[in-house]
Protein backbone atom coordinates (compact mmCIF):
# COMPACT_ATOMS: atom_id res chain seq x y z
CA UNK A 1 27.88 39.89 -32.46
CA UNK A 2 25.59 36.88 -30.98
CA UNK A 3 22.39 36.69 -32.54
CA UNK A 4 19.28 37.75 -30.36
CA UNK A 5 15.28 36.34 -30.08
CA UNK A 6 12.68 39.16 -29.66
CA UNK A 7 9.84 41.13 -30.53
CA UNK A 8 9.53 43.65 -33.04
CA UNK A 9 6.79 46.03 -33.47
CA UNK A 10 5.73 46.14 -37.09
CA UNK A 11 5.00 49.75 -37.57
CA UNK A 12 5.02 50.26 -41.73
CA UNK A 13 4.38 47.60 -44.90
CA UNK A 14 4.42 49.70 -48.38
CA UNK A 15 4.08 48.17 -51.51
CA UNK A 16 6.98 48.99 -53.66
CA UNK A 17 5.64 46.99 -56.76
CA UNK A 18 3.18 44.93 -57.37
CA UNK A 19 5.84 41.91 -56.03
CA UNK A 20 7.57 43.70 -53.64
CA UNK A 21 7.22 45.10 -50.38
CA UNK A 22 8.75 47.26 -48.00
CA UNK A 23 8.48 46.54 -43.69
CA UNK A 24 9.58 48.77 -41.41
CA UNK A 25 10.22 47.05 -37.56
CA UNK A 26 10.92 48.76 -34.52
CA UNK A 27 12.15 47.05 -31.72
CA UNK A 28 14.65 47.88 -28.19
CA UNK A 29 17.77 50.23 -29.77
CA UNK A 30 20.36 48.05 -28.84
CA UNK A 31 19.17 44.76 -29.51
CA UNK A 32 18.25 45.88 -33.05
CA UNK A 33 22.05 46.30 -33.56
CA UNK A 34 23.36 45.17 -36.68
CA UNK A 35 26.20 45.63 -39.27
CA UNK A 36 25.67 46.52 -42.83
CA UNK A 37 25.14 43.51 -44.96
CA UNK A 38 23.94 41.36 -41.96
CA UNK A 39 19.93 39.65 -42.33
CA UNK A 40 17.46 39.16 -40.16
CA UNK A 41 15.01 35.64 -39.24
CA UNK A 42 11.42 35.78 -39.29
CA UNK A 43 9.49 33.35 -37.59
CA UNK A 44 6.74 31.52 -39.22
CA UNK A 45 5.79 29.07 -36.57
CA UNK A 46 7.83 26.82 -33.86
CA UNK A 47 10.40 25.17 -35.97
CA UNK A 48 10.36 27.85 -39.14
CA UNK A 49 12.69 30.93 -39.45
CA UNK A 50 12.46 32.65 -42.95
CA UNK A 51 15.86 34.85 -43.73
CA UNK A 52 15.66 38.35 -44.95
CA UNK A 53 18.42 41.15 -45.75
CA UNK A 54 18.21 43.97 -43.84
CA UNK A 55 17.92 47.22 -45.82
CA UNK A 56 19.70 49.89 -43.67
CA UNK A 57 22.85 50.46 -41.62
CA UNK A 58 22.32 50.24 -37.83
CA UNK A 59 20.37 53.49 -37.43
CA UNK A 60 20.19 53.72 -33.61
CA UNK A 61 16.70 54.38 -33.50
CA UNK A 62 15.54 51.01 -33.15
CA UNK A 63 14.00 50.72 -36.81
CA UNK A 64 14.98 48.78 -39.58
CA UNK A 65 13.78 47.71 -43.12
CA UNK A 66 12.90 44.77 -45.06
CA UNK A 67 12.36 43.85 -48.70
CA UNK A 68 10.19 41.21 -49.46
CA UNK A 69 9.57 39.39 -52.74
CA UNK A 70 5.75 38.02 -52.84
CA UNK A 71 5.61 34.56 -54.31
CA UNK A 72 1.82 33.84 -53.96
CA UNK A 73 2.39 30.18 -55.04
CA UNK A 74 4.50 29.65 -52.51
CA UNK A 75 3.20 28.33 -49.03
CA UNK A 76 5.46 30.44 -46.95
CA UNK A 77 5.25 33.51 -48.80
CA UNK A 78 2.42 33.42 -48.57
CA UNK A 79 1.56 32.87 -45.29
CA UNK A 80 3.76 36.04 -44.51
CA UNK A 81 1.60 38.33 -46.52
CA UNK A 82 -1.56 36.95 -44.59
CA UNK A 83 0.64 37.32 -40.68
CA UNK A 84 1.90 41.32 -42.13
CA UNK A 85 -2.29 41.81 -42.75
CA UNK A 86 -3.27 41.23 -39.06
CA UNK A 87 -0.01 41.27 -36.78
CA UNK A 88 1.46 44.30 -35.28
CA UNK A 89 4.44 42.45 -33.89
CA UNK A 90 6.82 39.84 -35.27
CA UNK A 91 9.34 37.85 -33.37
CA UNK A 92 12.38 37.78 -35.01
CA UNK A 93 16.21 36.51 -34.66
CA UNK A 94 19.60 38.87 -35.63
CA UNK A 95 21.55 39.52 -36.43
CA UNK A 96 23.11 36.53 -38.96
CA UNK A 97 25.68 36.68 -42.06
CA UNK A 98 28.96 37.51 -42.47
CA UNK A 99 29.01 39.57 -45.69
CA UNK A 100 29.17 42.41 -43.73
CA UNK A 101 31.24 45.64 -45.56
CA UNK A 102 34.71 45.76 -44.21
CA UNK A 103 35.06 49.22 -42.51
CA UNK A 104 38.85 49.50 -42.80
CA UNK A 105 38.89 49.41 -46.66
CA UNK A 106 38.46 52.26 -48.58
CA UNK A 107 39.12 50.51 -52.20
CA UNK A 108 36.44 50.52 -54.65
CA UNK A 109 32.60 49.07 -54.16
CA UNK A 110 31.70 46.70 -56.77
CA UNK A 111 28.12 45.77 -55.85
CA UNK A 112 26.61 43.19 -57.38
CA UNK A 113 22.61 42.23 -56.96
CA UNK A 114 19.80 40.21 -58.46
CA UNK A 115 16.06 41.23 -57.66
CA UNK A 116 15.76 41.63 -53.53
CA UNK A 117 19.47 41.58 -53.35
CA UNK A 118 19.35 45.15 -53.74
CA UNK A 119 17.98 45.57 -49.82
CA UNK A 120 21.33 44.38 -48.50
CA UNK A 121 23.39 46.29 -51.45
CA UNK A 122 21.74 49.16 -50.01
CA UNK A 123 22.91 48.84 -46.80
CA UNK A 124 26.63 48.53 -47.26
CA UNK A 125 26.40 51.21 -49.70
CA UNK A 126 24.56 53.82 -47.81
CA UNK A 127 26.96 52.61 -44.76
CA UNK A 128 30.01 53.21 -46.95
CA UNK A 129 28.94 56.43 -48.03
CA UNK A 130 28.60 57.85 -44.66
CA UNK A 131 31.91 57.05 -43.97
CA UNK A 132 33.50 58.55 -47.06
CA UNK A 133 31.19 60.45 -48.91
CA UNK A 134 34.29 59.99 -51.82
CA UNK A 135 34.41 56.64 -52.47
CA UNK A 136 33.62 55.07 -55.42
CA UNK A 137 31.13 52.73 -55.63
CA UNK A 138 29.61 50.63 -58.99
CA UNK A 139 26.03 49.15 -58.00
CA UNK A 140 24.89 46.66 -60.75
CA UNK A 141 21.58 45.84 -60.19
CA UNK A 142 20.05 42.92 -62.22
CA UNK A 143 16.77 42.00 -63.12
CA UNK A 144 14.35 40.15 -65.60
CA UNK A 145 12.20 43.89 -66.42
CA UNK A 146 12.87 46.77 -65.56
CA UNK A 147 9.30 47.03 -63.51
CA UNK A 148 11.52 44.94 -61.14
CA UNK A 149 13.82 47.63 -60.08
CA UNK A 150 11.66 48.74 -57.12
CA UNK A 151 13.76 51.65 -55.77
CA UNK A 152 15.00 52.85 -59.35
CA UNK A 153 14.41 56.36 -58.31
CA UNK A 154 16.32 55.50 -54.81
CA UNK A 155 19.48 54.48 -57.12
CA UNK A 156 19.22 57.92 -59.27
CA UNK A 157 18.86 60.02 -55.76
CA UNK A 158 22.42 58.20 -54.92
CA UNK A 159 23.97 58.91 -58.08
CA UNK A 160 22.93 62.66 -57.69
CA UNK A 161 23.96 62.91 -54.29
CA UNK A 162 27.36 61.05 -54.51
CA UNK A 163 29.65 62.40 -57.34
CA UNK A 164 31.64 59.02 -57.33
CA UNK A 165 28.31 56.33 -57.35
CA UNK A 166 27.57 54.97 -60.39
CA UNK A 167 23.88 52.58 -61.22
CA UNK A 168 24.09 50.10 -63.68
CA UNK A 169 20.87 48.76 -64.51
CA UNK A 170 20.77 45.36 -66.11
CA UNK A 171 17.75 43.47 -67.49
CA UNK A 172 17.28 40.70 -69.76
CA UNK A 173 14.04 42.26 -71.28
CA UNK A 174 14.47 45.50 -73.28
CA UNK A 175 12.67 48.25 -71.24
CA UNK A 176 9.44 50.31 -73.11
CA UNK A 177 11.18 53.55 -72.31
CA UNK A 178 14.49 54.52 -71.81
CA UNK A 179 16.25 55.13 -68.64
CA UNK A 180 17.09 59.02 -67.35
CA UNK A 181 20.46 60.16 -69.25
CA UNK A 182 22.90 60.58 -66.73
CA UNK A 183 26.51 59.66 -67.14
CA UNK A 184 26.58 58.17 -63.85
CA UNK A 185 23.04 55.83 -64.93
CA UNK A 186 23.43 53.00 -67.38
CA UNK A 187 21.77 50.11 -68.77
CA UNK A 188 22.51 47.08 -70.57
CA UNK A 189 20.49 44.25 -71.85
CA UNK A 190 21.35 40.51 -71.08
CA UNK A 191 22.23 38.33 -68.37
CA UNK A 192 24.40 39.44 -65.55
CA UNK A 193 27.08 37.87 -65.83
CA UNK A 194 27.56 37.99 -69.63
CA UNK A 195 27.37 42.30 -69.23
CA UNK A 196 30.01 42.06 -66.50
CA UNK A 197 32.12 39.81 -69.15
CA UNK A 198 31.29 42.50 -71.52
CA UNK A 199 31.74 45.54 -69.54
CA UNK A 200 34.12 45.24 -66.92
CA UNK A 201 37.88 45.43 -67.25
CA UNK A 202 40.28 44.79 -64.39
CA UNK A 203 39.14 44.46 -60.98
CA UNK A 204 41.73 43.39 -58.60
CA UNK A 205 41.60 46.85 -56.68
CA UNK A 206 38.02 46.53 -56.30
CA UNK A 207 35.93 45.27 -53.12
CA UNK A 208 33.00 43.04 -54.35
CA UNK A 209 30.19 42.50 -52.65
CA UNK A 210 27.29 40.21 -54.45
CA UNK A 211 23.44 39.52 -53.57
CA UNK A 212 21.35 36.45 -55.40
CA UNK A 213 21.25 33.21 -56.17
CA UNK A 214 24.38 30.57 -55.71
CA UNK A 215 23.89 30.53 -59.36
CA UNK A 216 23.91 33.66 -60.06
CA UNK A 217 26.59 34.55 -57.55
CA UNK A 218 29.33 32.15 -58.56
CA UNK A 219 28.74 32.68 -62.30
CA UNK A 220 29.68 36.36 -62.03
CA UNK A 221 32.33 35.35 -59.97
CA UNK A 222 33.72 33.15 -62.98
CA UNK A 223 33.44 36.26 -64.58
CA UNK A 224 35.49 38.37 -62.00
CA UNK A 225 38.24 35.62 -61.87
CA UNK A 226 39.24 36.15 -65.02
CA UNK A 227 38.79 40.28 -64.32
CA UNK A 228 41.51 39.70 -61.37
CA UNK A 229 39.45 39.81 -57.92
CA UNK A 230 41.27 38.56 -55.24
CA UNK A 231 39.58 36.03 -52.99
CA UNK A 232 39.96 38.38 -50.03
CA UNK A 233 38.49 41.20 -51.10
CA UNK A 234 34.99 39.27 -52.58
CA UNK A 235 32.04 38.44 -50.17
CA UNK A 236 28.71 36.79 -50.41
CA UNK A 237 26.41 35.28 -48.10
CA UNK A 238 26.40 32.62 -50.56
CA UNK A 239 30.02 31.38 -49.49
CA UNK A 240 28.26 30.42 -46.12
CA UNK A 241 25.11 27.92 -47.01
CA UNK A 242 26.00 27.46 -50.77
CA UNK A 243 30.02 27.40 -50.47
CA UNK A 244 31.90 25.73 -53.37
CA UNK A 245 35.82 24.67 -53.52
CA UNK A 246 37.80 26.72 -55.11
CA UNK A 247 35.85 30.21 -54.85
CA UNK A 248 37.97 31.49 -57.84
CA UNK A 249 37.62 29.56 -61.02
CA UNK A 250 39.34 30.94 -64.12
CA UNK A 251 37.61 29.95 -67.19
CA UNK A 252 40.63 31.70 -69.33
């Protein structure tokens, strides 16, 4: 799928906490065309194009979503928040990535995200869902508080709806109140990758999908090696502008 330059309409921005937001774009049906897991470009000015997941399946509507971390100290971040004040239309480039979900498999999700990861975690798991509303799917969703996780409620509505999706919430600070007891809802304190150490057993039957920093991403999948993923079946858009030789590194 070639990527495509043109003009979007920008028709929604919601805060979803006080450092994230939500846009909503709407441009021509077709060229809006995208696979699950794929990311948009936004452009700043002439020679500046600012990637961002997108947070929905191709819809066929022409719409799609964004989530966008605010870093007020930073420049371009910045100057996005000022543009989404004032502009009703943003040019923008898609679609890019290959860490799209693989529609032939019907193994196991493991989903694996860190802040604003979750927008592209959504999208391969609501597209996977629609396809088999039986599949199993394990959404571990890290972040530093749990004020961070922006569409908590959106995670319990999936784990209600979908007898087989499970949310694991994972922060490093200990939350003031505890999360809704569900046996399909958990939490666990500590870094990610140490709680997938902890808490995962064997994984080699699993698809994994993972969202974040090349940090972050490659020291889970240290973890995972050891937990038997097969290079294959693990995907990250990390492997394309942060890519590291081997992928698989077995620390045990």
């Amino acid at each position: 799928m070639s990527a495509r330059i043109l003009t979007c309409q920008v028709i929604a921005v919601e805060d979803l906490n006080p450092d994230v937001y939500g846009v909503t774009l709407q441009g021509r049906d077709e060229a809006m065309r995208h696979a699950p897991g794929q990311y948009l470009e936004l452009k700043l000015d002439d020679d500046l194009w600012v990637p961002f997941s997108i947070a929905d399946a191709y819809r066929g509507d022409g719409k799609l979503e964004l989530h966008i971390q605010h870093w007020p100290e930073r420049e371009n971040s910045a100057r996005l928040r000022e543009m989404l004040k004032v502009a009703n239309q943003l040019i923008v480039r898609l679609p890019g990535g290959e860490c799209v979900l693989d529609v032939t498999s019907r193994r196991p999700l493991l989903l694996i995200a860190a802040g604003t990861g979750f927008a592209q975690m959504k999208a391969i798991l609501e597209a996977a869902l629609a396809a088999d509303p039986q599949r199993e799917v394990s959404l571990w969703w890290a972040a530093r508080e749990r004020r961070d996780f922006y569409h908590e409620a959106l995670a319990y509505e999936w784990t209600r709806k979908w007898p087989r999706v499970h949310f694991h919430a994972v922060t490093e600070m200990a939350p003031e109140e505890a999360l809704p007891d569900s046996e399909r809802v958990e939490h666990s304190l500590g870094r990610i990758d140490t709680v997938l150490d902890r808490e995962l057993d064997d994984v080699s039957g699993h698809d994994v999908y993972l969202s974040g920093s090349p940090g972050m991403v490659y020291a889970c999948i240290d973890v995972l090696a050891n937990k038997g993923v097969k290079e294959e079946q693990v995907f990250s858009d990390v492997f394309s502008y942060a890519p590291r030789e081997p992928l698989l590194v077995k620390t045990r």
